[in-house]
Protein backbone atom coordinates (compact mmCIF):
# COMPACT_ATOMS: atom_id res chain seq x y z
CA UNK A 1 158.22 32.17 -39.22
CA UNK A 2 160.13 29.78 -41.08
CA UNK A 3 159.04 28.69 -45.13
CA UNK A 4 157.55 25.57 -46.17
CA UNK A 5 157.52 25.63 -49.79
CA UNK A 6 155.19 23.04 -51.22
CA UNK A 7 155.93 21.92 -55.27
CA UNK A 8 152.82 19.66 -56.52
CA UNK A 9 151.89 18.37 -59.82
CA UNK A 10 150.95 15.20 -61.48
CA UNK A 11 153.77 12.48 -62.46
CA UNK A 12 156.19 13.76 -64.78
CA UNK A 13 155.16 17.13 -64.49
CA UNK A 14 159.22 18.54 -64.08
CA UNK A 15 158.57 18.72 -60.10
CA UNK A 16 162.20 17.03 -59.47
CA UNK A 17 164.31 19.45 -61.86
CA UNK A 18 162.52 22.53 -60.30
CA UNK A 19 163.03 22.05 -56.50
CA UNK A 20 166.20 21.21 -56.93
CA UNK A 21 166.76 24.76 -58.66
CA UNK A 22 164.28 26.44 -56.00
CA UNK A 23 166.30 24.74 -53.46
CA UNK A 24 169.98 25.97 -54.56
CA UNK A 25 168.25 29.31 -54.90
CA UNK A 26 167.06 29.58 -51.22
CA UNK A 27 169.77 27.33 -49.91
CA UNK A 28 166.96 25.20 -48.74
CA UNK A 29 166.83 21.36 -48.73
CA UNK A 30 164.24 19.02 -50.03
CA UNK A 31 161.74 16.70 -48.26
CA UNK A 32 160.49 13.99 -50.05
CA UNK A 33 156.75 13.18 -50.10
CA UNK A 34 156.66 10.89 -52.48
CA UNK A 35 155.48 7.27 -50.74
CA UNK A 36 156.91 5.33 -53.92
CA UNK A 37 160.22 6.96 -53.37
CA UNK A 38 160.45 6.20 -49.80
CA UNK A 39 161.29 2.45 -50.61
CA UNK A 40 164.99 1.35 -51.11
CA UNK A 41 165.45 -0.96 -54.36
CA UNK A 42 163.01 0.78 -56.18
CA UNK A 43 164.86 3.54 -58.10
CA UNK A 44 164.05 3.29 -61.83
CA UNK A 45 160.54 2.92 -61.56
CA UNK A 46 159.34 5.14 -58.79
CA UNK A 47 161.61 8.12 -61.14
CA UNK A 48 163.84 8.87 -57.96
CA UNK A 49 166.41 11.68 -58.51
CA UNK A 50 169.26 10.71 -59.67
CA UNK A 51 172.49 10.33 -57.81
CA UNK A 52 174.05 13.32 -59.82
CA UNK A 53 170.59 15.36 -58.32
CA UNK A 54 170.80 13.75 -54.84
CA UNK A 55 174.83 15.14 -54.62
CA UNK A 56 173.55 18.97 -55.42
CA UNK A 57 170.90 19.58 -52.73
CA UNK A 58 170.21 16.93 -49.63
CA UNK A 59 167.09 14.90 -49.79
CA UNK A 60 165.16 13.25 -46.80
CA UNK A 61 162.80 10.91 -46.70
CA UNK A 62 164.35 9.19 -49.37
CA UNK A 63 165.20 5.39 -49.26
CA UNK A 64 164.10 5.04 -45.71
CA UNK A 65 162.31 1.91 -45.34
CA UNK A 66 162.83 -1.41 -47.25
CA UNK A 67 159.84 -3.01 -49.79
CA UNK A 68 158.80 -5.45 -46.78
CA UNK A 69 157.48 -2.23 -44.80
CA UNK A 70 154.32 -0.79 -44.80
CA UNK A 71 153.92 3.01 -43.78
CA UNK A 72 151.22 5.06 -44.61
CA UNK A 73 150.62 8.51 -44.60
CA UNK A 74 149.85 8.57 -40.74
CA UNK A 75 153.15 7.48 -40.13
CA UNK A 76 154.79 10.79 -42.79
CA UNK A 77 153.18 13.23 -40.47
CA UNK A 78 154.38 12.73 -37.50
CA UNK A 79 157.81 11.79 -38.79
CA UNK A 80 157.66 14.84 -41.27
CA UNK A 81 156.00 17.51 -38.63
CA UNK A 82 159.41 16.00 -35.92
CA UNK A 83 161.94 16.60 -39.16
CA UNK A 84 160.86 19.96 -40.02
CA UNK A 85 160.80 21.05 -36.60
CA UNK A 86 164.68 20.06 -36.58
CA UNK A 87 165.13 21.67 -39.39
CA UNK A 88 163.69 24.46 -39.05
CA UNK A 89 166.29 25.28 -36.10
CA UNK A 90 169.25 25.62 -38.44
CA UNK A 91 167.37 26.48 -41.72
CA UNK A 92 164.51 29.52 -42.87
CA UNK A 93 163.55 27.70 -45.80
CA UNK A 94 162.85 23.88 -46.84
CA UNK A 95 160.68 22.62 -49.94
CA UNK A 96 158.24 19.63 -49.92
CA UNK A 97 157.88 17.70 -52.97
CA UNK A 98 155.10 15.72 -54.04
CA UNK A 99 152.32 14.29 -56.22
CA UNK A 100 150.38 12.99 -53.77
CA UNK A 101 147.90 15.26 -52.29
CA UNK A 102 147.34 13.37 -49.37
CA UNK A 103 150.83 13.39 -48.46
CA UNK A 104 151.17 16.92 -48.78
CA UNK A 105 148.26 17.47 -46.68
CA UNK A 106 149.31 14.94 -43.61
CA UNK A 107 152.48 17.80 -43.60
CA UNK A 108 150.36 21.33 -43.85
CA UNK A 109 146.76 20.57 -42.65
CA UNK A 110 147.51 17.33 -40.22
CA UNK A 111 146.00 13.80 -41.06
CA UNK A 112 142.82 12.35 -39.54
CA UNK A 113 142.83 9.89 -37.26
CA UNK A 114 141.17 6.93 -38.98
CA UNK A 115 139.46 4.31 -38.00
CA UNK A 116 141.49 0.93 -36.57
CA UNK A 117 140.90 -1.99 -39.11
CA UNK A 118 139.47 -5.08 -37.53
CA UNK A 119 141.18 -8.45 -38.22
CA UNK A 120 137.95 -9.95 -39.95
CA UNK A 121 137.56 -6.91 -42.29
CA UNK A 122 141.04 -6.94 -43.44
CA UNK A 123 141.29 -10.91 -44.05
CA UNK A 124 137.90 -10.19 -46.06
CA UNK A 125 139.64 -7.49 -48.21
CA UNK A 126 142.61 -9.37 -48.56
CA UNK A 127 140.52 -12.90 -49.76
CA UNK A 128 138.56 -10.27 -52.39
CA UNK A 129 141.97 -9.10 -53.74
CA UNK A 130 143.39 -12.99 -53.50
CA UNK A 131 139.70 -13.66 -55.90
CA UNK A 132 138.77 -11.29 -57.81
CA UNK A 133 142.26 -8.76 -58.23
CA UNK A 134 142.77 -5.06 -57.78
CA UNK A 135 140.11 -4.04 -60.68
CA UNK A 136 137.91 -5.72 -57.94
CA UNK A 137 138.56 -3.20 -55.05
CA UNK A 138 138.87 -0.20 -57.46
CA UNK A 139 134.81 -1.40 -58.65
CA UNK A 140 133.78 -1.35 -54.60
CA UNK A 141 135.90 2.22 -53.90
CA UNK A 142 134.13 3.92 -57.13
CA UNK A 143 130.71 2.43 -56.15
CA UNK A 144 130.64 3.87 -52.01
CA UNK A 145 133.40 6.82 -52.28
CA UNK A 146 133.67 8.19 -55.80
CA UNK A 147 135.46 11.37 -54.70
CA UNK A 148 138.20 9.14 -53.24
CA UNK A 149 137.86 6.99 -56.23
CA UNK A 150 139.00 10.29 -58.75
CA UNK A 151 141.94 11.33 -56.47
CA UNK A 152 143.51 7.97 -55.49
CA UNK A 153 146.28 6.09 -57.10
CA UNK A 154 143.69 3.01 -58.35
CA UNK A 155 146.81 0.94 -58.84
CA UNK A 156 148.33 1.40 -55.30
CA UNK A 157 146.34 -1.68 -53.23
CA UNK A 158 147.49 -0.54 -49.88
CA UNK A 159 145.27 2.75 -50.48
CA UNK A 160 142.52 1.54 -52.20
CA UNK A 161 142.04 -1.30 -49.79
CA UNK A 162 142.92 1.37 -46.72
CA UNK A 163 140.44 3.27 -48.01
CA UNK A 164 137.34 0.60 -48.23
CA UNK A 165 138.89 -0.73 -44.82
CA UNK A 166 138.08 2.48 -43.28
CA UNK A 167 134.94 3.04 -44.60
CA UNK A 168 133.56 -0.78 -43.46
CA UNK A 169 134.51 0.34 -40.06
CA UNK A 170 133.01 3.76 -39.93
CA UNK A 171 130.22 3.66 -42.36
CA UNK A 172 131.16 6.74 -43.92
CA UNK A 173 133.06 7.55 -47.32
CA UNK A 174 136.76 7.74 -46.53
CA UNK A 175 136.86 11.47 -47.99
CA UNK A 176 134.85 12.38 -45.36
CA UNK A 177 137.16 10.86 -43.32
CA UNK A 178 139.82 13.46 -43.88
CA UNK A 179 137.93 16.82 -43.32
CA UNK A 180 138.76 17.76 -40.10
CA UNK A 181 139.43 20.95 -39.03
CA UNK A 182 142.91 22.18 -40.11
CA UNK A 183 145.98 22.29 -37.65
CA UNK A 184 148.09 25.17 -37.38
CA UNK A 185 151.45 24.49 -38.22
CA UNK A 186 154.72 26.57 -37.01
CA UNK A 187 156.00 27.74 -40.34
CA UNK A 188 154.37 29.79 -43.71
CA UNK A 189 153.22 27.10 -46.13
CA UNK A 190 153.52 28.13 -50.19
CA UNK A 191 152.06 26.26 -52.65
CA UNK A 192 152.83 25.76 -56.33
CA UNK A 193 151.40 23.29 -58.51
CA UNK A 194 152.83 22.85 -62.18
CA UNK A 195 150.37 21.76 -64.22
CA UNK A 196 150.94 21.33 -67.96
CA UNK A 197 148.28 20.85 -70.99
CA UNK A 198 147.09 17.32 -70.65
CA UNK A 199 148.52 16.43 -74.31
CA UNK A 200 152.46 17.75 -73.12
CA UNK A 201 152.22 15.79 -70.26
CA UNK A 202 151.31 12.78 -71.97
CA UNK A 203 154.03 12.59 -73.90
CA UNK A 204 156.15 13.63 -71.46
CA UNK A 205 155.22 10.44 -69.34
CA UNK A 206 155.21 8.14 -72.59
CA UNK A 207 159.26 9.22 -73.25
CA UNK A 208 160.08 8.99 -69.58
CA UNK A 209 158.40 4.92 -69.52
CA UNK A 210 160.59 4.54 -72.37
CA UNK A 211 163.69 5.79 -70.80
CA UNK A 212 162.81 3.59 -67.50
CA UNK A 213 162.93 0.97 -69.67
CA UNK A 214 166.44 1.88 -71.37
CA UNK A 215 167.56 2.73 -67.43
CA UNK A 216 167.50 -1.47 -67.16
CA UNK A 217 163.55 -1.15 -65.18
CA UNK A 218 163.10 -4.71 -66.44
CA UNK A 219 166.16 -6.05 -64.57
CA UNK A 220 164.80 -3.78 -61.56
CA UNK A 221 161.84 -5.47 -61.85
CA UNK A 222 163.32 -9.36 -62.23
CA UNK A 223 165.27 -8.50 -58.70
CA UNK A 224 162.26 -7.99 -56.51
CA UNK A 225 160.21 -10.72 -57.56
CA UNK A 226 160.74 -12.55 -54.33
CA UNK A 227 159.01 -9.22 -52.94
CA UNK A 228 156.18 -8.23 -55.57
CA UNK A 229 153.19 -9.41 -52.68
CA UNK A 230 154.41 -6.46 -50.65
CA UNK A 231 152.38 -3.80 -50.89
CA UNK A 232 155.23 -1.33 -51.93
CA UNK A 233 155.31 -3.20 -54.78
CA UNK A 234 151.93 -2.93 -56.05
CA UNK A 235 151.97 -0.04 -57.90
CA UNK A 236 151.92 1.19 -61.40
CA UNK A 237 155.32 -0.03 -62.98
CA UNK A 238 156.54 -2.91 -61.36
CA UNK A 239 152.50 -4.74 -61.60
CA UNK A 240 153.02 -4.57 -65.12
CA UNK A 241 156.11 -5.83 -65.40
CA UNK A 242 155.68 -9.03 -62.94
CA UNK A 243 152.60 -9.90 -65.34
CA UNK A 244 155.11 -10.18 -68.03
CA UNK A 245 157.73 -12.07 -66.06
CA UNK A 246 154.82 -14.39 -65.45
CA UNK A 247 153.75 -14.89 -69.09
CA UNK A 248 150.74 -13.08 -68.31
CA UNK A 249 151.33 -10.37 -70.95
CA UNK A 250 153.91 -9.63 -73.76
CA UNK A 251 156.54 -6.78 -72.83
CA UNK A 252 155.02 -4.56 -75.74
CA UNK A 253 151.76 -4.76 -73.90
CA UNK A 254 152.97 -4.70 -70.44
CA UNK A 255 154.94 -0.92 -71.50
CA UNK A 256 151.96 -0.13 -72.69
CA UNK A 257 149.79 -0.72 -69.56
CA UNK A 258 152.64 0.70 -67.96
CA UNK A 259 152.27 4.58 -69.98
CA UNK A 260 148.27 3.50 -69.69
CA UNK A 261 148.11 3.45 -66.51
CA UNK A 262 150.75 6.40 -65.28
CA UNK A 263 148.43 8.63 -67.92
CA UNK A 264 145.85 7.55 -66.15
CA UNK A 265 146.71 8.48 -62.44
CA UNK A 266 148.35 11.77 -63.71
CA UNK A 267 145.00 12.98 -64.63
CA UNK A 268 143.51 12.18 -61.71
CA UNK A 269 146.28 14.09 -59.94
CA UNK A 270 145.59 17.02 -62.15
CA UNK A 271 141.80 17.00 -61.65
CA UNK A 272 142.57 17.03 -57.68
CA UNK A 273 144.94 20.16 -58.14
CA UNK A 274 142.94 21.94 -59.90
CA UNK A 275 139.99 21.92 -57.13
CA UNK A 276 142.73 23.62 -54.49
CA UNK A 277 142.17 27.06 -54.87
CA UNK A 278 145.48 28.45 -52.39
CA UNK A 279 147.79 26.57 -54.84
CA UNK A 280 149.98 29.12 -57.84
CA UNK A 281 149.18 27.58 -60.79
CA UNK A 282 151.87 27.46 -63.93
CA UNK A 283 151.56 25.47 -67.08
CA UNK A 284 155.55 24.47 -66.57
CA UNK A 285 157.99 24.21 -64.43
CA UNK A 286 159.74 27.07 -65.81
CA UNK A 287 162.25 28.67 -63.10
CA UNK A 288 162.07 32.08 -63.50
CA UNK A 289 158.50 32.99 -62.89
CA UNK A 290 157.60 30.72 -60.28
CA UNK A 291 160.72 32.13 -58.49
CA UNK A 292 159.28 35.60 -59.13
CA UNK A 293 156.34 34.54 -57.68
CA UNK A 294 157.53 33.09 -54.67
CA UNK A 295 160.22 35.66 -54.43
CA UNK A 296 156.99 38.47 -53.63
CA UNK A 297 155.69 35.48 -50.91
CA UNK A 298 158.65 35.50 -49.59
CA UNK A 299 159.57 38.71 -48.90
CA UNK A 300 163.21 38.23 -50.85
C-alpha cells in the first residue's frame, strides 16, 4: 500500500518547514490542503511557501483557482482522492498538509454529502450578513451547533454561513452532519500533529503578522479590493485590512485584530487536535524525532 502522510497543526505551528524536510527525506511530494492557499493573488497573507520552498519539493493544489471561485471542501475530495490515485502510480509516498481538519478529513475519512441549499435560505443568510455582519452568523452557529462553533474558522463566512445553511435545511447540527461511517481509502494514512505550548505559538503568530506586514501584505491587500465581497477573501487577514482601507479602523488596530484573531482560530485548531486520538503528537516541529517516528510506521 502506498503512504499518505498527514502533517496537522494550528497556524504557524512550523507545518510548512517540516514537510518540506519530510518530503526531501522520502522523495515524496506535497499536497496542499490548505483552502486559503488554494487562491492565486493571495500569497502574503494566506503564509504560502515561498518560491525558494515551492523550487525544492513540488506542491499541488496550490494557486489553482482565482479569488472569484468558490470551492469547498466537497469539491478537495474528489479532486484530491483523483490526484493521489495518479500519484500514487509513480510514487510510494506523498504528504498532506494542513490546518484544517475538515480538509484533512474530506482526503482520509471521505466528506458527507450535505444537504443542497435552497435559494430562499441562502438570500436570507446572505441579507443577515448584508445587516447585521459576520459577528452575526458566528452568534446563530454558537447558539444551534457549538461543537462546529469551537472547530471552525469564525472569520471564514463561506463556512460559517455553509454551516447554518446546512443545518436550516436538515434540522440537525452540521457536526452531525459529518459523522458518517468512514471510507476506506487505497493507501496507509499517518498522522502527525505539531502542537506547541499555547504561549510559543502565540508569539510565533504575533512575529509572523509582523513579517506579513514587512512582506508588503498591505499593498496585497490594496490590489484585491475590487474582489474583497468574494468569499475567498473573507478571512482573517485581508477583513482587517479592507476595514482600514475603508477608514473603519487605524492600521495599529487593524494588525492587531489581525494577530487577535489568527490567535484566536489557532486555538481552536489546537483544541480540535487534541480530541483525535490516532494523531502523533510533538510539541515542535523538530525533524529528527518525528522522522524516527514515522520511520518505525513506515517500515524504513
Amino acid at each position: 500500500m502506498p503512504n499518505l502522510i498527514v502533517i496537522a497543526g494550528p497556524t504557524a505551528s512550523g507545518k510548512t518547514d517540516l514537510s518540506i524536510k519530510l518530503a526531501a527525506a522520502y522523495n515524496a511530494e506535497i499536497l496542499s490542503a490548505d483552502a486559503r492557499q488554494f487562491y492565486r493573488q493571495m500569497d502574503i497573507g494566506t503564509a504560502k511557501p515561498t518560491s525558494e520552498q515551492l523550487a525544492k519539493i513540488p506542491h499541488h493544489f496550490i494557486d489553482i483557482l482565482e479569488p472569484s471561485e468558490n470551492y469547498n471542501a466537497g469539491l478537495f475530495e474528489k479532486e484530491g482522492m483523483s490526484f493521489l490515485e495518479s500519484y500514487f502510480k509513480t510514487k510510494d509516498t506523498c504528504i498532506l498538509v494542513s490546518g484544517s481538519g475538515m480538509y484533512i478529513n474530506a482526503i482520509i475519512e471521505g466528506f458527507d454529502d450535505l444537504p443542497s441549499t435552497s435559494a430562499e435560505v441562502r438570500e436570507r443568510f446572505n441579507t443577515l450578513f448584508d445587516k447585521h455582519g459576520i459577528e452575526h452568523l458566528q452568534t446563530l452557529l454558537k447558539k444551534v451547533d457549538p461543537e462546529y462553533y469551537n472547530e471552525v474558522d469564525l472569520h471564514n463566512r463561506q463556512r460559517v454561513q455553509r454551516a447554518l445553511e446546512a443545518i436550516e435545511m436538515s434540522g440537525k447540527p452540521f457536526s452531525k452532519l459529518r459523522t458518517k461511517q468512514k471510507q476506506k481509502r487505497p493507501f496507509d494514512i499517518h498522522k502527525v500533529v505539531i502542537n506547541p505550548p499555547r504561549e510559543l505559538l502565540y508569539q510565533r503568530i504575533n512575529k509572523r503578522v509582523d513579517a506579513m506586514l514587512e512582506e508588503g501584505l498591505l499593498e496585497e491587500v490594496n490590489s484585491l479590493v475590487s474582489l474583497k465581497d468574494q468569499n475567498a477573501l473573507k478571512t482573517v487577514g485581508y477583513q482587517e485590512i479592507f476595514d482600514f482601507l475603508e477608514g473603519k479602523r487605524s492600521i495599529a488596530e487593524a494588525v492587531d485584530k489581525i494577530k487577535q484573531h489568527t490567535r484566536n482560530y489557532a486555538k481552536r485548531q489546537n483544541t480540535w487536535f487534541k480530541k483525535q486520538s490516532d494523531y502523533a503528537s510533538f510539541l515542535s516541529n523538530e525533524f529528527d524525532p518525528i522522522k524516527r517516528h514515522l520511520d518505525q510506521r513506515l517500515n524504513v
